[in-house]
N, C-alpha and C. Protein backbone atom coordinates (compact mmCIF):
# COMPACT_ATOMS: atom_id res chain seq x y z
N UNK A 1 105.05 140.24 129.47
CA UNK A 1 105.99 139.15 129.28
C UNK A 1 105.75 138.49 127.92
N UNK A 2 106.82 137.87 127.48
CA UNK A 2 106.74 137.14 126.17
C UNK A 2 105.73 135.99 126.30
N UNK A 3 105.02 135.74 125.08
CA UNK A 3 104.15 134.82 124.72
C UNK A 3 104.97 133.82 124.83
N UNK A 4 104.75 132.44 124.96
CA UNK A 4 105.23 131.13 125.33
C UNK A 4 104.44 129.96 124.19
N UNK A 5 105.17 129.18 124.14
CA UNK A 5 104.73 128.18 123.27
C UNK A 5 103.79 127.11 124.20
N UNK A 6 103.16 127.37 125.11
CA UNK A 6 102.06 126.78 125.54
C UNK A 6 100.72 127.74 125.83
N UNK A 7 100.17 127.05 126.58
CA UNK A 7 98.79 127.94 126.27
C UNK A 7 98.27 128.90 127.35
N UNK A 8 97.47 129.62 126.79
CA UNK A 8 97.85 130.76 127.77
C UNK A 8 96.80 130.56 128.70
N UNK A 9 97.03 131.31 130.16
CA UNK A 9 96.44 131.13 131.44
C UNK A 9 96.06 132.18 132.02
N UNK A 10 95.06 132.38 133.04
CA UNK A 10 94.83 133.48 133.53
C UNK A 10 95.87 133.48 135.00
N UNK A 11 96.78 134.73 135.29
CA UNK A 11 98.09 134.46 136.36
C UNK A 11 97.33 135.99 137.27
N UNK A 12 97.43 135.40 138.67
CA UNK A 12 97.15 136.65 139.40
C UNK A 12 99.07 137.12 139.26
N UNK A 13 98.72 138.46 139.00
CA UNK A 13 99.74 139.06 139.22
C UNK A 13 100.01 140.72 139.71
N UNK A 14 100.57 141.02 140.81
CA UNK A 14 100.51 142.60 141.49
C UNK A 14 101.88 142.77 141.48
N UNK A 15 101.89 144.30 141.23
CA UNK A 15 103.03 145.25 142.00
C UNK A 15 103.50 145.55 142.87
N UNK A 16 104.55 145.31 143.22
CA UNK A 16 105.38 145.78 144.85
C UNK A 16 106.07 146.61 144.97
N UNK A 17 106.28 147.12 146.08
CA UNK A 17 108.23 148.01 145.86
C UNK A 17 109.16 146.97 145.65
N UNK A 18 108.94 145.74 146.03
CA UNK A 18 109.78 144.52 145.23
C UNK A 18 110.04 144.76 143.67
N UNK A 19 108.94 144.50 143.27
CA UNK A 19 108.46 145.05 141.55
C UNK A 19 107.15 143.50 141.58
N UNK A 20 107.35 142.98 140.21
CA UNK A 20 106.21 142.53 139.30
C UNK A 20 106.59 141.02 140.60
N UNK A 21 105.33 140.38 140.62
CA UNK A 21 104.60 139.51 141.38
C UNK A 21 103.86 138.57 140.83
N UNK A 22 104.44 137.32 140.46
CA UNK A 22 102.81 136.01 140.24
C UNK A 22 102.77 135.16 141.15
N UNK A 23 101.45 134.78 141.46
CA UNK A 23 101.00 133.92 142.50
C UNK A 23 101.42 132.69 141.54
N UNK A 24 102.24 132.16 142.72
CA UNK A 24 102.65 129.86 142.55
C UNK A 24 101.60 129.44 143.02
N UNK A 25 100.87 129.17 142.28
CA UNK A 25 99.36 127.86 143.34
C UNK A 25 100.00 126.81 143.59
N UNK A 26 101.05 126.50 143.53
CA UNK A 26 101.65 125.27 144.49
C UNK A 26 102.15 125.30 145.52
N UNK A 27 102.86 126.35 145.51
CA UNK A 27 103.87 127.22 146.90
C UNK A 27 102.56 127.89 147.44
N UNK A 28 101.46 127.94 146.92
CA UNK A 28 100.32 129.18 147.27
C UNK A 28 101.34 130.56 148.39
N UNK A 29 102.08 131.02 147.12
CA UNK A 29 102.23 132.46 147.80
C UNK A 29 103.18 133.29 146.23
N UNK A 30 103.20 134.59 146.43
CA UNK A 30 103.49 135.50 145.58
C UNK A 30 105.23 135.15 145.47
N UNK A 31 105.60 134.93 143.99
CA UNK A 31 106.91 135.07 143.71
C UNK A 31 107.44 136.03 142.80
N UNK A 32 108.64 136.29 142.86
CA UNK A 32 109.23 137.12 142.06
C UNK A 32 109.14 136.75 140.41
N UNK A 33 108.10 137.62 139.56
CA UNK A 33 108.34 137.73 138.14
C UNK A 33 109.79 137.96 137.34
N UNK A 34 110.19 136.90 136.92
CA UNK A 34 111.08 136.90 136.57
C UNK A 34 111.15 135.99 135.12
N UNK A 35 111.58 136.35 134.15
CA UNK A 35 111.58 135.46 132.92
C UNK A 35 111.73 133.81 132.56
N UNK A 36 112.52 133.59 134.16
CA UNK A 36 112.35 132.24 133.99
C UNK A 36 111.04 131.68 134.71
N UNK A 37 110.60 132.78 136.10
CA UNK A 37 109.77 132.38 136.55
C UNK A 37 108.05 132.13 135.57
N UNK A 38 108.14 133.52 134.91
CA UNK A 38 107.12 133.26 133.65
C UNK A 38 106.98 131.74 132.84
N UNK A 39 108.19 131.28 133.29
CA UNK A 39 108.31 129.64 131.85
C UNK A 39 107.33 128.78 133.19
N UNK A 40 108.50 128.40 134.15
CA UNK A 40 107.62 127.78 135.34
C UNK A 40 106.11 128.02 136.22
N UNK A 41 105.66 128.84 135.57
CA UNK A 41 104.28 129.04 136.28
C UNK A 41 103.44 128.46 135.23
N UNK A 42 103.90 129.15 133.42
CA UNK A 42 103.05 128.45 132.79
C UNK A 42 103.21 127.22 133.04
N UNK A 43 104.45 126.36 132.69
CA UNK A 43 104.78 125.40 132.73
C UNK A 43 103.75 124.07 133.90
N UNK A 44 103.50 124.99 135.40
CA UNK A 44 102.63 124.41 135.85
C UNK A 44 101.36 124.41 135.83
N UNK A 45 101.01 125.27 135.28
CA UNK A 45 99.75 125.73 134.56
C UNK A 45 99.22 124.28 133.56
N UNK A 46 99.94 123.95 132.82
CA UNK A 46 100.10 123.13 131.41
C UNK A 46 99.87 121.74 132.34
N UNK A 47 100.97 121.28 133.16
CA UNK A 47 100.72 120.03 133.99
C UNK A 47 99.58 119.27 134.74
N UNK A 48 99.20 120.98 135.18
CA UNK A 48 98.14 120.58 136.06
C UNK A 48 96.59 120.58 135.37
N UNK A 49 96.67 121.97 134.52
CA UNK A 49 95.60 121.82 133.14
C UNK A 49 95.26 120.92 131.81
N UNK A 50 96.62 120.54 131.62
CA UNK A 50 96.65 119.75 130.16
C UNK A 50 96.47 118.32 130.13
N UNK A 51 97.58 118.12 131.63
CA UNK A 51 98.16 117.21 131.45
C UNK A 51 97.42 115.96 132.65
N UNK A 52 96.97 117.00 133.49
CA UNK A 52 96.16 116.38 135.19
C UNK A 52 96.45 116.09 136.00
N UNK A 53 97.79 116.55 136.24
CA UNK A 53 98.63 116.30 136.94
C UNK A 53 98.23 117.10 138.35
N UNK A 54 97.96 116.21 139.85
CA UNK A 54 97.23 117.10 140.44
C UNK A 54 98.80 117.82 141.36
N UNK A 55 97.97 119.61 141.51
CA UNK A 55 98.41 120.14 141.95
C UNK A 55 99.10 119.63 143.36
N UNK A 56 98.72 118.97 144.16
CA UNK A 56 99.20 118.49 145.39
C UNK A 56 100.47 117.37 145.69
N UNK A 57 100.36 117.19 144.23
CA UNK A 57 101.55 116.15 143.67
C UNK A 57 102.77 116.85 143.21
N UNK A 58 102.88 117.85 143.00
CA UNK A 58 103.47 119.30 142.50
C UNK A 58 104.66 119.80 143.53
N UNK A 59 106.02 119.60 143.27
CA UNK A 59 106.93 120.37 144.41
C UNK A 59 107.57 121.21 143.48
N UNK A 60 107.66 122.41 143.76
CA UNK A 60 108.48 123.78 143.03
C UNK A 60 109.51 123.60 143.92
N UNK A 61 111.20 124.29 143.23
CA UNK A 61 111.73 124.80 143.99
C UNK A 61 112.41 123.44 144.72
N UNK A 62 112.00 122.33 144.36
CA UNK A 62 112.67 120.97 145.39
C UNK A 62 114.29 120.81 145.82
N UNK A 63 114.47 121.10 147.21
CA UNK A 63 115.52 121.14 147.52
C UNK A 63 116.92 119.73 147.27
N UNK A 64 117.56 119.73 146.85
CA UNK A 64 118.29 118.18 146.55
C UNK A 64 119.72 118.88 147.12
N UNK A 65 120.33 117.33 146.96
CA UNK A 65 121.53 117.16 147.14
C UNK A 65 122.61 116.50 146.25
N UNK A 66 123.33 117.38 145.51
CA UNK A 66 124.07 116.47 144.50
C UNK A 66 125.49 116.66 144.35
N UNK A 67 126.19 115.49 144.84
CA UNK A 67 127.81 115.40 144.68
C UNK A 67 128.28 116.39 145.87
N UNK A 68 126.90 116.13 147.21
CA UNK A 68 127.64 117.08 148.60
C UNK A 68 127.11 118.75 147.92
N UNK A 69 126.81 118.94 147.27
CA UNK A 69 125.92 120.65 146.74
C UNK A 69 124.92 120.26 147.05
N UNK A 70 123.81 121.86 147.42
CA UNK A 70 122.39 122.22 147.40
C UNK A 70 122.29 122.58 146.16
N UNK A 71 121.01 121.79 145.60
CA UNK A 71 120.62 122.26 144.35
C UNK A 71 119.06 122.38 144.85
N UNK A 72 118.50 123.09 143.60
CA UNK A 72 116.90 123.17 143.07
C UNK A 72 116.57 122.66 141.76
N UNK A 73 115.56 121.71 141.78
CA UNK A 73 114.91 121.59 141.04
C UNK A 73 113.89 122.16 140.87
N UNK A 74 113.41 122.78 139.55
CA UNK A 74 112.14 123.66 139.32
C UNK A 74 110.72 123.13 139.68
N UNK A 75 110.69 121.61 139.14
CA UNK A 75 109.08 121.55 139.83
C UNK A 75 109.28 119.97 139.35
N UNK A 76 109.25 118.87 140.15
CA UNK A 76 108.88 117.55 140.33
C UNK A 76 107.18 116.96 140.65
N UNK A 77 107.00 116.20 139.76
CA UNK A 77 105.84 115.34 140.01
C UNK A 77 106.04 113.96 140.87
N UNK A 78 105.26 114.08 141.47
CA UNK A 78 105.37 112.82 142.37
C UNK A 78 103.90 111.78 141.84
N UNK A 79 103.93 110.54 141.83
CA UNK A 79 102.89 109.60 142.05
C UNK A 79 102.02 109.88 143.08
N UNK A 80 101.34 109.05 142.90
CA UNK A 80 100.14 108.27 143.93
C UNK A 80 100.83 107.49 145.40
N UNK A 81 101.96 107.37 144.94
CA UNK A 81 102.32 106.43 146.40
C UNK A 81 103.78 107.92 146.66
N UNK A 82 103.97 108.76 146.19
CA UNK A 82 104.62 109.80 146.90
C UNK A 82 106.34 109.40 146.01
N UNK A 83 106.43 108.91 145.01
CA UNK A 83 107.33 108.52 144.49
C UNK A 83 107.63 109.56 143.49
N UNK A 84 108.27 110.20 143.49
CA UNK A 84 109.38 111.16 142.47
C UNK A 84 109.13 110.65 140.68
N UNK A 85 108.79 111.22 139.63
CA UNK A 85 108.13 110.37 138.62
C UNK A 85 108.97 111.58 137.18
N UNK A 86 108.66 112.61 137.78
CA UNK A 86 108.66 113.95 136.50
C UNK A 86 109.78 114.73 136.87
N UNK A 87 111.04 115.33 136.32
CA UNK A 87 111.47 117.08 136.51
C UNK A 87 111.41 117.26 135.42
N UNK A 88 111.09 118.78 136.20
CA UNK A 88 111.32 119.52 134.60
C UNK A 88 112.16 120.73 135.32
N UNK A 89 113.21 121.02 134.02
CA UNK A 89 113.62 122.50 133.95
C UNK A 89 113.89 123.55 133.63
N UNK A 90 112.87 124.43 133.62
CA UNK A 90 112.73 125.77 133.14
C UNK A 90 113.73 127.04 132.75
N UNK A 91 114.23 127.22 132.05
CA UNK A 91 115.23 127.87 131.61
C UNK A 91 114.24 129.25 131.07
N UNK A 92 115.01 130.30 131.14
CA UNK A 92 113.87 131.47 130.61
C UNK A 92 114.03 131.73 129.05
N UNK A 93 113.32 132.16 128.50
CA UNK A 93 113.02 132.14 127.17
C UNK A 93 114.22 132.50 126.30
N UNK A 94 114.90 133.58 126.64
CA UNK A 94 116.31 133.76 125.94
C UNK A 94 117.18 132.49 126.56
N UNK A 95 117.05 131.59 127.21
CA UNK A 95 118.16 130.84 127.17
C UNK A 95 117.93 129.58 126.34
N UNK A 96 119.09 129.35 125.58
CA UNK A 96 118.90 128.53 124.38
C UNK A 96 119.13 126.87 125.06
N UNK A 97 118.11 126.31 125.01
CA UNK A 97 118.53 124.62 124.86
C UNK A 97 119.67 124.18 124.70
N UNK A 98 120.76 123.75 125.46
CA UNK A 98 121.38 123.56 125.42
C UNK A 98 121.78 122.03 126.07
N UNK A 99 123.29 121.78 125.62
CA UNK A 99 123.57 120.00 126.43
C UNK A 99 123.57 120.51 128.03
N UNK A 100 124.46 122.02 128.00
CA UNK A 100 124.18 122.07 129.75
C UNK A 100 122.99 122.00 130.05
N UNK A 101 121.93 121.99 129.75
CA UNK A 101 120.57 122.09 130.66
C UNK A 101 120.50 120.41 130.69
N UNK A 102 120.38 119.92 129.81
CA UNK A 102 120.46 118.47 129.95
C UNK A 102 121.25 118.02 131.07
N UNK A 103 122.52 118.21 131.09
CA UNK A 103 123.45 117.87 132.23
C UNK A 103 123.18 118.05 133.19
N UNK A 104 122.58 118.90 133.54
CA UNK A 104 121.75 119.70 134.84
C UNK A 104 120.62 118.97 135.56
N UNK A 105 119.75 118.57 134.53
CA UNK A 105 118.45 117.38 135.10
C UNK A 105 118.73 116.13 135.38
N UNK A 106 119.78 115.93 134.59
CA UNK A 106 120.69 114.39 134.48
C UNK A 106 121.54 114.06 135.86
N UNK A 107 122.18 115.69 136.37
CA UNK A 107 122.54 115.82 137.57
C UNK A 107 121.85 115.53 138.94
N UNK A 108 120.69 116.47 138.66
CA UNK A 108 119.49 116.07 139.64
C UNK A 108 118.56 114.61 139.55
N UNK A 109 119.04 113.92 138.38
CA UNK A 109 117.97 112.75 138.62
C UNK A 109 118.72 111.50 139.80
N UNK A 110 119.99 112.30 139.45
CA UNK A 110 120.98 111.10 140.47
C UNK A 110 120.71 110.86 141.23
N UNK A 111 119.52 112.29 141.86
CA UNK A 111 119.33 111.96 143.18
C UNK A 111 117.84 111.58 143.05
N UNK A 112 117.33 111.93 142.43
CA UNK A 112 115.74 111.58 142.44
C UNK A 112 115.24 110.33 141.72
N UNK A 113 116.06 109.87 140.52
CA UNK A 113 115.69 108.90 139.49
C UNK A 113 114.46 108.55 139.18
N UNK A 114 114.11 109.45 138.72
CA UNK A 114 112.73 109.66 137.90
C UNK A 114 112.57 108.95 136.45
N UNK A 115 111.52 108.56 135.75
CA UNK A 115 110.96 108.33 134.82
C UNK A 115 111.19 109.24 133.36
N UNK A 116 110.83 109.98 133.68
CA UNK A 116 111.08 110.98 133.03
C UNK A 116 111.65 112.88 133.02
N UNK A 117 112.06 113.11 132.28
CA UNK A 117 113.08 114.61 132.38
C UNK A 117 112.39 115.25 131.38
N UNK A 118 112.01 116.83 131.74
CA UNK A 118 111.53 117.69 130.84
C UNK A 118 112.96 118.94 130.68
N UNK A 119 112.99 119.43 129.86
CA UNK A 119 113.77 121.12 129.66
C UNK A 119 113.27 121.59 128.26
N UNK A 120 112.77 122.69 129.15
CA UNK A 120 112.15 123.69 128.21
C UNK A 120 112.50 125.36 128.64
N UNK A 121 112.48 125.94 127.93
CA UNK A 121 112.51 127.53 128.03
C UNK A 121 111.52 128.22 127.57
N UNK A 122 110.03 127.59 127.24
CA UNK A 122 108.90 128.56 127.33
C UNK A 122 108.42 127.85 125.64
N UNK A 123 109.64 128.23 124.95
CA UNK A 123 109.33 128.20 123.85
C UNK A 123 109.48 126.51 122.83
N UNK A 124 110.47 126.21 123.25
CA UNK A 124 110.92 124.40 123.13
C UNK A 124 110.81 123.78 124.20
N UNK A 125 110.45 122.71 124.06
CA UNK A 125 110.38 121.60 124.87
C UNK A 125 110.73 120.20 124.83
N UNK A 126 111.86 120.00 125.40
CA UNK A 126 112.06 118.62 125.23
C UNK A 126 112.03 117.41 126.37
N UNK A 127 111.47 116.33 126.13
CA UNK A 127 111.24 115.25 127.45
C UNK A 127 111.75 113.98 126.69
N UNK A 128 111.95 113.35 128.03
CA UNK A 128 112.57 112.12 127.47
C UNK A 128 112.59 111.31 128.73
N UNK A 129 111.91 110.06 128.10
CA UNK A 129 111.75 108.47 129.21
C UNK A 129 113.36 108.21 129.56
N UNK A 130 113.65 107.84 130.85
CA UNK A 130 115.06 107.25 131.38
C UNK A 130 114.30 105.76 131.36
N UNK A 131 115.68 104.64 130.52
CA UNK A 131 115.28 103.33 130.53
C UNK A 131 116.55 103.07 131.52
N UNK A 132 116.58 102.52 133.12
CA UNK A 132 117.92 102.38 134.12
C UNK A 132 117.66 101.33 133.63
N UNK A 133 117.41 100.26 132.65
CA UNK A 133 117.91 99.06 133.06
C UNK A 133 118.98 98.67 131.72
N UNK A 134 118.55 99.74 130.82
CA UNK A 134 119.52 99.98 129.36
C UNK A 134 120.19 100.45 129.37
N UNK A 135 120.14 102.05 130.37
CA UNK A 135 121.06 102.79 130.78
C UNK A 135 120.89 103.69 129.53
N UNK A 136 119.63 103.90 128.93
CA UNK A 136 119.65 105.14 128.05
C UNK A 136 118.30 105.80 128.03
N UNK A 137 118.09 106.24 127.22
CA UNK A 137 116.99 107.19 127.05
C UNK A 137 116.19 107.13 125.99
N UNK A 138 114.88 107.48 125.87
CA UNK A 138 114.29 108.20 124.22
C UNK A 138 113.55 109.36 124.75
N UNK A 139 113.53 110.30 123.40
CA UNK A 139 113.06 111.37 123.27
C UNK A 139 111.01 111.48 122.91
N UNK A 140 110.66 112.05 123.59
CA UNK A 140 108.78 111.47 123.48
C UNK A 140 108.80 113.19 122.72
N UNK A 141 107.42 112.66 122.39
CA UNK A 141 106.79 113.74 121.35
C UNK A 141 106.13 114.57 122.15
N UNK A 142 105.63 114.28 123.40
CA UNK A 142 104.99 115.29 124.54
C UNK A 142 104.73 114.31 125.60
N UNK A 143 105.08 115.53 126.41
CA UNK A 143 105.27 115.06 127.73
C UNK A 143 103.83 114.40 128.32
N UNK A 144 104.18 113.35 129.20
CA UNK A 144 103.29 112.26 129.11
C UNK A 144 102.34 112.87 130.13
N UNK A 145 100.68 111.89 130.04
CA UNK A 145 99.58 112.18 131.16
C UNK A 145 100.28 111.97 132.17
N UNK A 146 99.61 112.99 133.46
CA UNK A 146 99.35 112.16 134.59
C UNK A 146 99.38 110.53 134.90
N UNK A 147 98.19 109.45 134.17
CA UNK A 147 97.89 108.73 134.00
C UNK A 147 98.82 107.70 133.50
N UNK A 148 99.83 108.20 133.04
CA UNK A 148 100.84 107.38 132.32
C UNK A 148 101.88 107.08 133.10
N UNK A 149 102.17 107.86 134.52
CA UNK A 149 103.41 107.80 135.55
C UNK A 149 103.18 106.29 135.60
């Protein structure tokens, strides 16, 4: 798989008649290798390594509800008191940053209203603080500690 603009990790990964396989230590079970999945594993890799974000605070895959649709969110951080704080969303490396990905997290915060929004594709990364009482945003230079929710 392509090198990523974060840092690299050691990933259990096996072969199936499925095909290629990495273990989620959050889901603790084997998922399908897939290019976007490669962004989101490092991606939690980085959170939980870099950043300290503890694994148990960690939901992949979070099921929502938006405008009457099932959606997924890639992986939400929750607080200390179980409060929704972080998304991020993983786009796979050929997919370019775009306003739709933005629209997309912006979609899902409706329902979650989080602190902060990540979208990245492995290689860029962009996050940004939600201010609800301004009703806007700024763009941060890296995505914040644990410690900072």
């Amino acid at each position: 798989m392509l090198k990523l603009n974060l840092p690299t990790y050691e990933f259990k990964i096996k072969r199936t008649d499925k095909g290629t396989e990495i273990f989620d230590k959050v889901r603790k079970k084997y998922v399908a290798l897939k290019p976007e999945e490669w962004v989101r594993q490092h991606f939690i890799h980085y959170l939980i390594g870099e950043k300290n974000y503890p694994a148990s605070l960690l939901e992949v895959e979070k099921a929502l509800e938006v405008n009457r649709l099932q959606k997924r969110s890639d992986i939400v951080a929750y607080n200390n008191t179980g409060q929704p704080q972080l998304i991020v969303e993983c786009k796979a490396p050929s997919v370019k940053i775009s306003q739709k990905a933005f629209d997309q997290i912006a979609r899902y915060n409706i329902a979650l209203k989080v602190k902060y929004l990540v979208v990245t594709n492995g290689l860029q990364h962009y996050c940004c603080k939600i201010d609800f009482e301004k009703k806007g945003f700024e763009f941060l230079k890296e995505v914040p500690g644990y410690e900072s929710l």
